[in-house]
C-alpha atoms as a PDB file:
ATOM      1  CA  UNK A   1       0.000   0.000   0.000  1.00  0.00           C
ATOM      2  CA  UNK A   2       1.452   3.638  -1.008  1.00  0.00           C
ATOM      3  CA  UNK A   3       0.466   6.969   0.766  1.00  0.00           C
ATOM      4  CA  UNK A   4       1.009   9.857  -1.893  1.00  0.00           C
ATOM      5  CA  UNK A   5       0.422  13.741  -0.092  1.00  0.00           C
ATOM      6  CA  UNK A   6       0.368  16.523  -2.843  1.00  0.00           C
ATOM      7  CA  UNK A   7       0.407  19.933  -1.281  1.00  0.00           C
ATOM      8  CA  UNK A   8      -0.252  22.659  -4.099  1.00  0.00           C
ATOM      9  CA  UNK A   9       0.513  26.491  -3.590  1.00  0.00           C
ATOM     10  CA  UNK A  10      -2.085  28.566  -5.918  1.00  0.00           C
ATOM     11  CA  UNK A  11      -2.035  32.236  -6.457  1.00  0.00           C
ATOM     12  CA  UNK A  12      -6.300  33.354  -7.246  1.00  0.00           C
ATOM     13  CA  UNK A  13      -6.793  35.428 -10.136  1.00  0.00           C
ATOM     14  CA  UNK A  14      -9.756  38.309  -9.814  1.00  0.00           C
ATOM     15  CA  UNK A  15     -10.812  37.319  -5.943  1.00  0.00           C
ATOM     16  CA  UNK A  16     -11.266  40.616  -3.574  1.00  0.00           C
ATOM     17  CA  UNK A  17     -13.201  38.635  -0.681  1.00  0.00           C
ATOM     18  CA  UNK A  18     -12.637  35.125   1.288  1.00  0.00           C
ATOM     19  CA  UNK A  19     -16.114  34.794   0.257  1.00  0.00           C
ATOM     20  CA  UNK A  20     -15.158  34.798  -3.857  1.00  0.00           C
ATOM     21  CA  UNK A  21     -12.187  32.517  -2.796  1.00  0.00           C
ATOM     22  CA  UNK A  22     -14.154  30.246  -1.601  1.00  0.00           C
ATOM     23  CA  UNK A  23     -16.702  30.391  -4.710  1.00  0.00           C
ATOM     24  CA  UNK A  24     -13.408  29.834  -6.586  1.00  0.00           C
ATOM     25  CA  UNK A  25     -11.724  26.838  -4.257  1.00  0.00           C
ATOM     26  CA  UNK A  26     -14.818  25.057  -3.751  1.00  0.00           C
ATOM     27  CA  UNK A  27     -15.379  23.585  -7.412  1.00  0.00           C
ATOM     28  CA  UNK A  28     -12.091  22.699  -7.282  1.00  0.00           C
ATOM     29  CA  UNK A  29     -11.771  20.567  -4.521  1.00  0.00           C
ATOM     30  CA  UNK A  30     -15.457  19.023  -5.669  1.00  0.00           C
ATOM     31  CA  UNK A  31     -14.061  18.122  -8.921  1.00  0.00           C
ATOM     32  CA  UNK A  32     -11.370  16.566  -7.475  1.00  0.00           C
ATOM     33  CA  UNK A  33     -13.056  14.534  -5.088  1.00  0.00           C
ATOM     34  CA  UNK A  34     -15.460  13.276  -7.860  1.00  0.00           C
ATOM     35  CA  UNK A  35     -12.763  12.826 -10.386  1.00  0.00           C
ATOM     36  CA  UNK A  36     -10.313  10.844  -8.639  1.00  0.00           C
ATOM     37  CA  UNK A  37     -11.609   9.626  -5.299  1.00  0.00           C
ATOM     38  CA  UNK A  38      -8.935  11.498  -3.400  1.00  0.00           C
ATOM     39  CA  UNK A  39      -8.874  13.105  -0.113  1.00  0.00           C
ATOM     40  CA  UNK A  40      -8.546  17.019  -0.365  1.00  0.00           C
ATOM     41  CA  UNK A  41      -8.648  19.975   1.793  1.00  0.00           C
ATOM     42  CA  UNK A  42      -7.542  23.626   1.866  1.00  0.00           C
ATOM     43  CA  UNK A  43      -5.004  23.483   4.536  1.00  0.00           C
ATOM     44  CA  UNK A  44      -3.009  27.027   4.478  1.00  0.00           C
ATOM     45  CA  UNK A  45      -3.702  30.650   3.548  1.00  0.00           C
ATOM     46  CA  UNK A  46      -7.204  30.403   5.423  1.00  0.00           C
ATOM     47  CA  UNK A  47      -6.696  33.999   6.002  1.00  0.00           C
ATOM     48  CA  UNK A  48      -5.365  35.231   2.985  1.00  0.00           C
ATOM     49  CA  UNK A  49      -7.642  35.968   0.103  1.00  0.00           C
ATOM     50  CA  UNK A  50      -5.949  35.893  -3.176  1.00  0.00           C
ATOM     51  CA  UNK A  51      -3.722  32.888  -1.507  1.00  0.00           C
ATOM     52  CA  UNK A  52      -4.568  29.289  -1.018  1.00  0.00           C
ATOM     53  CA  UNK A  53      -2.896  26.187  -0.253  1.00  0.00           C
ATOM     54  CA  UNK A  54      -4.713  22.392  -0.901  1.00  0.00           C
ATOM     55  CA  UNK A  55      -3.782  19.145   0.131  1.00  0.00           C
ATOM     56  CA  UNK A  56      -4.290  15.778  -1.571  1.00  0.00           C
ATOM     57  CA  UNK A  57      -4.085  12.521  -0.102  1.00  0.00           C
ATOM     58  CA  UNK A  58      -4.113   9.972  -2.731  1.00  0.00           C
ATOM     59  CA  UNK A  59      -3.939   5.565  -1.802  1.00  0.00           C
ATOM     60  CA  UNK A  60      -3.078   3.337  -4.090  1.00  0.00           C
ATOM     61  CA  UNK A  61      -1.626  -0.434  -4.000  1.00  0.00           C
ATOM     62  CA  UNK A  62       1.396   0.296  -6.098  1.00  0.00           C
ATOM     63  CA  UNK A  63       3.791   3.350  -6.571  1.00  0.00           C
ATOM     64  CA  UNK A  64       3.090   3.858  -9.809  1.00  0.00           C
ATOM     65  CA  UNK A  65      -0.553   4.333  -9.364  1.00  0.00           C
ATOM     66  CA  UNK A  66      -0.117   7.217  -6.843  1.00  0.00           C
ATOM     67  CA  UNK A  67       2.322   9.235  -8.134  1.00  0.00           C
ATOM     68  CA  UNK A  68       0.089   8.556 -11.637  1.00  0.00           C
ATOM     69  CA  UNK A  69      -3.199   9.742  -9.438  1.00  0.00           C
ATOM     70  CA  UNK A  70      -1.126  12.891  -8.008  1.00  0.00           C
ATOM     71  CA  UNK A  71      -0.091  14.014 -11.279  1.00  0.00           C
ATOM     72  CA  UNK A  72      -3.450  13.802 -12.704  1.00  0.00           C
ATOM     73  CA  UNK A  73      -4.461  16.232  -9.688  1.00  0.00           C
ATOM     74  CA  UNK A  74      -1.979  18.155 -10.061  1.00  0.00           C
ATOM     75  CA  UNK A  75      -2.459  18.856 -14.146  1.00  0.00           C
ATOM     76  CA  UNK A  76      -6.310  19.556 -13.563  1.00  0.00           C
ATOM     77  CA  UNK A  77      -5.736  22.447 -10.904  1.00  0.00           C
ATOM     78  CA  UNK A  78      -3.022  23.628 -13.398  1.00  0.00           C
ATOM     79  CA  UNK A  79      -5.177  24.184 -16.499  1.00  0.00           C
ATOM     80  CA  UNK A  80      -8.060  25.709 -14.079  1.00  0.00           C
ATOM     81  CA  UNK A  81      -7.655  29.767 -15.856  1.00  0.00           C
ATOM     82  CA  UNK A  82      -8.971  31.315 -12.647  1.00  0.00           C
ATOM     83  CA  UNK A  83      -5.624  29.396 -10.917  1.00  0.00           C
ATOM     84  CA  UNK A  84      -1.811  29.910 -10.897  1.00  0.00           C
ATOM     85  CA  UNK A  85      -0.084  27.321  -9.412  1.00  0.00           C
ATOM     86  CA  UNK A  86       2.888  28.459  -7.905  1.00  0.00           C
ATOM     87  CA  UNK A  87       4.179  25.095  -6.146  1.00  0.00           C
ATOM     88  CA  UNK A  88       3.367  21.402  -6.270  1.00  0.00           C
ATOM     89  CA  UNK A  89       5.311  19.051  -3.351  1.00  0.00           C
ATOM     90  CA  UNK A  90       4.472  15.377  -3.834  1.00  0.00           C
ATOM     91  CA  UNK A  91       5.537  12.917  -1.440  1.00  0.00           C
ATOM     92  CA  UNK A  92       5.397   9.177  -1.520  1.00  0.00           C
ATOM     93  CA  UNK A  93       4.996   7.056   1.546  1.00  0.00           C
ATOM     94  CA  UNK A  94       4.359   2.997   2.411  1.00  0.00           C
ATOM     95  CA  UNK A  95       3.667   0.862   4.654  1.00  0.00           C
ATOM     96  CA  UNK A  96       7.052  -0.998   5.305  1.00  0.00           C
ATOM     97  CA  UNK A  97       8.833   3.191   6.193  1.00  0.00           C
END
């Protein structure tokens, strides 16, 4: 069994309220979910509105799979206009570490 966290940095295009961040976050983490079955939360930048940080947690029975799965995430928050992404960090974990 492999463990894959994603953690991507994204910069918000047009958003002047925490309120239109979340109107922009939202559908993102939705699709996501639906997508690919993964785990996801915002977990940084609560505070900041033009600034947000999301976490994917991706399983899988081989490594392959889950660094396959957290690319896949990775390229659909990437081609999302309204989105920069500034930083992707993957890591890779299983269950003999």
């Amino acid at each position: 069994m492999y463990v894959g966290a994603l953690t991507l940095d994204l910069l918000l295009g047009d958003v002047r309220s925490l309120k239109q961040k979340r109107s922009v976050i939202r559908p993102i983490v939705a699709e996501l979910q639906r997508k690919y079955s993964v785990s996801v939360a915002e977990t940084g930048n609560h505070d900041l509105y033009r600034r947000c940080e999301i976490g994917i947690a991706v399983v899988a029975s081989t490594a392959a799979h889950c660094t396959a799965l957290m690319n896949s995430c990775e390229r659909l928050v990437a081609d999302r206009p309204e989105v920069e992404l500034l930083s992707a960090r993957q890591r890779l974990f299983n269950d003999e570490e």
